[in-house]
N, C-alpha and C. Protein backbone atom coordinates (compact mmCIF):
# COMPACT_ATOMS: atom_id res chain seq x y z
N UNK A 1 15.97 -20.70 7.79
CA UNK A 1 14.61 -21.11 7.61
C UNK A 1 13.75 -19.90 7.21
N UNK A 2 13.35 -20.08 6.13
CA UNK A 2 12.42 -18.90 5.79
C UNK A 2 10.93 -18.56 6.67
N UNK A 3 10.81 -17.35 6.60
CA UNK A 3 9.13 -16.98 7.37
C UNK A 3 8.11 -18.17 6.34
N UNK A 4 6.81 -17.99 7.63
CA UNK A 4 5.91 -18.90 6.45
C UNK A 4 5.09 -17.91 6.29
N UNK A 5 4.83 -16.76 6.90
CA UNK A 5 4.10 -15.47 5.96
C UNK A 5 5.38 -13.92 6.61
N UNK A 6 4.21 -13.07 5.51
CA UNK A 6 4.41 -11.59 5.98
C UNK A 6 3.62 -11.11 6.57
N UNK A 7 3.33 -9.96 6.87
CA UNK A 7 2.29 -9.32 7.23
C UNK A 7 3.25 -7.49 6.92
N UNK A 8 2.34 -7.38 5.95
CA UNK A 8 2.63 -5.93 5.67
C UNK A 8 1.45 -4.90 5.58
N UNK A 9 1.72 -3.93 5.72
CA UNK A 9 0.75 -2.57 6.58
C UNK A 9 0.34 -1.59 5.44
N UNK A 10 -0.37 -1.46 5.23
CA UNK A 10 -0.18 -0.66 4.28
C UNK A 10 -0.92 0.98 4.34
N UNK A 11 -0.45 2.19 5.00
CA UNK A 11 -1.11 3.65 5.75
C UNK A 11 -2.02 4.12 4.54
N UNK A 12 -2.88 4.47 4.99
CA UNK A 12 -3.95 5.34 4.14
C UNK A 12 -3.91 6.55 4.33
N UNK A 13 -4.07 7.68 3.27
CA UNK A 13 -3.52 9.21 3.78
C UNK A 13 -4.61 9.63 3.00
N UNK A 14 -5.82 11.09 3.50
CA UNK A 14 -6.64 11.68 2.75
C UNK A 14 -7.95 10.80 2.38
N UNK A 15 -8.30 11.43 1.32
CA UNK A 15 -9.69 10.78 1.25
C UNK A 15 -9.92 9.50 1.46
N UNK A 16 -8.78 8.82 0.94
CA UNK A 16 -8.89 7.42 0.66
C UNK A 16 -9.22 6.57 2.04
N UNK A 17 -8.46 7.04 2.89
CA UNK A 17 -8.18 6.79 4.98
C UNK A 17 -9.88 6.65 4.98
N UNK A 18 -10.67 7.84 4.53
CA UNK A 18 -12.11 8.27 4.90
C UNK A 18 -12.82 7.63 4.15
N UNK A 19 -12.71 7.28 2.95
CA UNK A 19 -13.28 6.56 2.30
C UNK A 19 -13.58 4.56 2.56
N UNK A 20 -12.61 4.11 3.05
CA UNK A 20 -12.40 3.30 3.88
C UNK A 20 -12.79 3.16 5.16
N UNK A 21 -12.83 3.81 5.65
CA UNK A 21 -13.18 3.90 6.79
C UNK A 21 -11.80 3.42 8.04
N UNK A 22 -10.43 3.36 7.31
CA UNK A 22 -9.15 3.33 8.24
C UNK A 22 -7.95 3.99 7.97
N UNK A 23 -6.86 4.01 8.91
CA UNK A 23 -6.09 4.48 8.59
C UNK A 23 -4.92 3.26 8.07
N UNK A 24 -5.15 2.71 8.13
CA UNK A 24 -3.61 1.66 7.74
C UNK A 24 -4.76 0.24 7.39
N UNK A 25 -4.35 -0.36 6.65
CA UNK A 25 -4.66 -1.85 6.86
C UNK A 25 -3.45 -3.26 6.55
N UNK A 26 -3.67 -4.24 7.08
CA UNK A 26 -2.67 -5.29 7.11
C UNK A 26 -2.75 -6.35 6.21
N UNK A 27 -2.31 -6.72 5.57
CA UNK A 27 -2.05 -7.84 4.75
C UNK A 27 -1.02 -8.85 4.72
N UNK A 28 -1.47 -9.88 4.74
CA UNK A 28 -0.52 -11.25 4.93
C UNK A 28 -0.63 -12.22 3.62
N UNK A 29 0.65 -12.10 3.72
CA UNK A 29 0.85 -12.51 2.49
C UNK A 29 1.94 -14.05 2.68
N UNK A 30 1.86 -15.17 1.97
CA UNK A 30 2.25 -16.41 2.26
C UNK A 30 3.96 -16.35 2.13
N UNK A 31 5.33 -15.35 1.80
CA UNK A 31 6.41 -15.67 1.74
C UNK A 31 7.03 -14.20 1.50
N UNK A 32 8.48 -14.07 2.31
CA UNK A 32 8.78 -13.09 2.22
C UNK A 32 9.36 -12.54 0.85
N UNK A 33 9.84 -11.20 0.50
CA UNK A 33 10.20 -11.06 -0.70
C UNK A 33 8.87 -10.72 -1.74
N UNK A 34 7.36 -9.99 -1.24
CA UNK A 34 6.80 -9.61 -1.48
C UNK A 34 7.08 -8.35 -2.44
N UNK A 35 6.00 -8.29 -3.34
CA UNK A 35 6.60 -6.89 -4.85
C UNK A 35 5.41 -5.92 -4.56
N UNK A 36 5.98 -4.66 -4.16
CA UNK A 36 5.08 -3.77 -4.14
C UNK A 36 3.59 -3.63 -5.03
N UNK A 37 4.03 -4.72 -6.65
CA UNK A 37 2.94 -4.50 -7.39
C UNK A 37 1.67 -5.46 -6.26
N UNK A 38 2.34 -6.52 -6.09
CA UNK A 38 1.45 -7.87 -4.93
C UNK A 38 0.92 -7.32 -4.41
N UNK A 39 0.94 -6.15 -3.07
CA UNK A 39 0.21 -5.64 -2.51
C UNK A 39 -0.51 -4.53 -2.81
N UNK A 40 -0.12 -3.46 -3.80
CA UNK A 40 -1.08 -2.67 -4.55
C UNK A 40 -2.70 -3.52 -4.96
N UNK A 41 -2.22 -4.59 -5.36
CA UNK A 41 -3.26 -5.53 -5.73
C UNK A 41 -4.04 -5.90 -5.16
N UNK A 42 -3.89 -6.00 -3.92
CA UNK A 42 -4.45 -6.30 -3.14
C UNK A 42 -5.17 -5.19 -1.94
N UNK A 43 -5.04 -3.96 -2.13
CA UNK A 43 -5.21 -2.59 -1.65
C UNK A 43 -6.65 -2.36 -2.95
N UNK A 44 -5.68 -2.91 -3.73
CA UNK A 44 -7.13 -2.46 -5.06
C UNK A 44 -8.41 -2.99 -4.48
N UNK A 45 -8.36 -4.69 -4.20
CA UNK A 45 -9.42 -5.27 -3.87
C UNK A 45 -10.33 -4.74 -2.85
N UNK A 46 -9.73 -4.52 -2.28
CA UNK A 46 -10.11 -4.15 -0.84
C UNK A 46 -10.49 -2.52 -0.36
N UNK A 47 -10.36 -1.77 -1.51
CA UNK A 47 -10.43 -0.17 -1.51
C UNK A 47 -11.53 -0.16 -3.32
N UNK A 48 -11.75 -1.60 -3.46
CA UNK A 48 -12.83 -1.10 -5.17
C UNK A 48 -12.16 -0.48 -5.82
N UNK A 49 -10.70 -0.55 -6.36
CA UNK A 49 -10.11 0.36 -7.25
C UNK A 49 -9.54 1.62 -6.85
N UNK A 50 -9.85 1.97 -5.38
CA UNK A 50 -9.84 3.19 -5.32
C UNK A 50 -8.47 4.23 -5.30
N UNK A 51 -7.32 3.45 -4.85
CA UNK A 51 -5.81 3.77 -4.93
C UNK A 51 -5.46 4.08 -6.31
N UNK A 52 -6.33 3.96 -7.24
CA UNK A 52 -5.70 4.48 -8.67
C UNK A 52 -5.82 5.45 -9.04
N UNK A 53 -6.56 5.99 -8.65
CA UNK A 53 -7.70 7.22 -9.07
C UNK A 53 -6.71 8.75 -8.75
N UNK A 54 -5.21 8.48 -9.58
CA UNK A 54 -4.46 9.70 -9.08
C UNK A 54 -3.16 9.70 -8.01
N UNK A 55 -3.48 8.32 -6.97
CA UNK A 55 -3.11 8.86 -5.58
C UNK A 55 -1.49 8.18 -5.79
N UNK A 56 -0.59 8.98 -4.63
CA UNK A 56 0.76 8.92 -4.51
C UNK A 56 0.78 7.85 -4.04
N UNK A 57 2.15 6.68 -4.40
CA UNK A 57 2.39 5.75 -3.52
C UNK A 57 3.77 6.31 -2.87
N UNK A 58 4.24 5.80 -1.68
CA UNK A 58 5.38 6.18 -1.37
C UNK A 58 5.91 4.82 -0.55
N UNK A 59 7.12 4.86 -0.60
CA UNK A 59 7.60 3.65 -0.15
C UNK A 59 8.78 3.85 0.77
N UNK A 60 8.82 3.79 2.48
CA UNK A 60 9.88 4.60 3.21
C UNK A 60 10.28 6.03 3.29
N UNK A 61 9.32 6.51 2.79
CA UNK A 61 9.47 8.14 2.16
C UNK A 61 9.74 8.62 1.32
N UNK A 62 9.89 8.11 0.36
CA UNK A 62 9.71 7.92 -1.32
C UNK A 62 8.63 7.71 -2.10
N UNK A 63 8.78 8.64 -3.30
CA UNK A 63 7.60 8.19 -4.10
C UNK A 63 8.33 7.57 -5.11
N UNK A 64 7.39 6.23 -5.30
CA UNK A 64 7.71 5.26 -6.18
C UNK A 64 6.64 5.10 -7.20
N UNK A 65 7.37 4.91 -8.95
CA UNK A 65 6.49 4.88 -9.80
C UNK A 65 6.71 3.18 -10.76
N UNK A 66 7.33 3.04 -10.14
CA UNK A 66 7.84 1.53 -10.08
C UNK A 66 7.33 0.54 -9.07
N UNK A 67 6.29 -0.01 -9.63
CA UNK A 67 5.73 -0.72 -8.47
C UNK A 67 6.33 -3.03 -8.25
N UNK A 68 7.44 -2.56 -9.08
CA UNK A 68 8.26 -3.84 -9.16
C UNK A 68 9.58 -3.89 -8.12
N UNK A 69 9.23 -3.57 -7.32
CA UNK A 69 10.50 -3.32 -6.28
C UNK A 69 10.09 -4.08 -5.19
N UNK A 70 10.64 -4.75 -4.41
CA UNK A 70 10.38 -5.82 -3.19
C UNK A 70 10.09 -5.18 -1.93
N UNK A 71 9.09 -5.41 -0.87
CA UNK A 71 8.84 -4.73 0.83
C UNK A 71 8.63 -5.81 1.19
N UNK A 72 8.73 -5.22 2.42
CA UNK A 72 8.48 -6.55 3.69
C UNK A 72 8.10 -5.63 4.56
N UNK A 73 7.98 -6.52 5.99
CA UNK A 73 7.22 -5.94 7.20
C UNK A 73 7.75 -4.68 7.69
N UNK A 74 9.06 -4.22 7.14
CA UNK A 74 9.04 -3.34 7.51
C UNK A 74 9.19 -1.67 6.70
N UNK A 75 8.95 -2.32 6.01
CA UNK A 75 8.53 -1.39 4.54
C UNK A 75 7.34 -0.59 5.21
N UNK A 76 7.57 0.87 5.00
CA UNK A 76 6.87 2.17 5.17
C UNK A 76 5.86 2.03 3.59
N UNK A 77 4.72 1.83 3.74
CA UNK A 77 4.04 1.91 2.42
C UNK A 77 2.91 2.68 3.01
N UNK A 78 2.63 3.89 1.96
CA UNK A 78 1.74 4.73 2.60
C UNK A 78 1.58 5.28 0.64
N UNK A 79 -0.18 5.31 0.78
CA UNK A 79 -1.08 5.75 -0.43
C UNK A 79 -1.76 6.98 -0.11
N UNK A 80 -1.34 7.94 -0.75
CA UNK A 80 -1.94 9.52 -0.46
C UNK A 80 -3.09 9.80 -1.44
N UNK A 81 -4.03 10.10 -1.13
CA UNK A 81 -4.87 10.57 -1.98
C UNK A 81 -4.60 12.02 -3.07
N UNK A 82 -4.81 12.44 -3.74
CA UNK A 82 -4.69 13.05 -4.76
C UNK A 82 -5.35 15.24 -4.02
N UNK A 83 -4.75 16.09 -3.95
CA UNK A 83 -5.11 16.67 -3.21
C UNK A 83 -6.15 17.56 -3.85
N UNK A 84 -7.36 18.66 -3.43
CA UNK A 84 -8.09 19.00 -4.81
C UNK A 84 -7.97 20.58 -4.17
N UNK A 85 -8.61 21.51 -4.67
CA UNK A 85 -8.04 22.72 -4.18
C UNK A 85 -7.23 23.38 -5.01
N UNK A 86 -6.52 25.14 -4.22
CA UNK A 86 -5.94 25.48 -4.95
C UNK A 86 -6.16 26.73 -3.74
C-alpha cells in the first residue's frame, strides 16, 4: 500500500537560513517518489526565488547539479548559500 503523502525537510545553510528566518523547512507533498526538481520548486515559492541566486544544493552529502533524481523523507537536502569574502 503506498504512503498517501511525504513530508520532506528541506536544511537552510547561510544567508538564506537568515534570510528566511529558519533553519530547515517541511514540505508535504501528496505521493512518494518525489524529484528533487518538485521540491526545489517549491523552496523557490516559499524563499521568493531566493535558492537560485548561486547557492549549493546537496543531496545526502552530495552536491547535485541534476535536479531530476528522486528523495523522500529521508533524503538529506540541504541549500547553502553562496559564500562572499576572500
Amino acid at each position: 500500500m503506498a504512503k498517501a503523502s511525504t513530508k520532506i525537510t528541506v536544511k537552510l545553510a547561510g544567508q538564506i537560513a537568515t534570510d528566511v528566518g529558519k533553519a530547515s523547512i517541511g514540505l508535504i507533498f501528496p505521493s512518494s517518489g518525489v524529484k528533487l526538481q518538485t521540491v526545489l520548486e517549491q523552496v523557490d515559492k516559499l524563499t521568493n526565488g531566493r535558492w537560485r541566486n548561486g547557492h549549493i544544493i546537496a543531496v545526502n552529502n552530495e552536491h547535485v547539479i541534476d535536479y531530476n533524481v528522486n528523495v523522500d523523507e529521508d533524503s538529506d537536502i540541504l541549500v547553502i548559500s553562496p559564500m562572499a569574502g576572500g
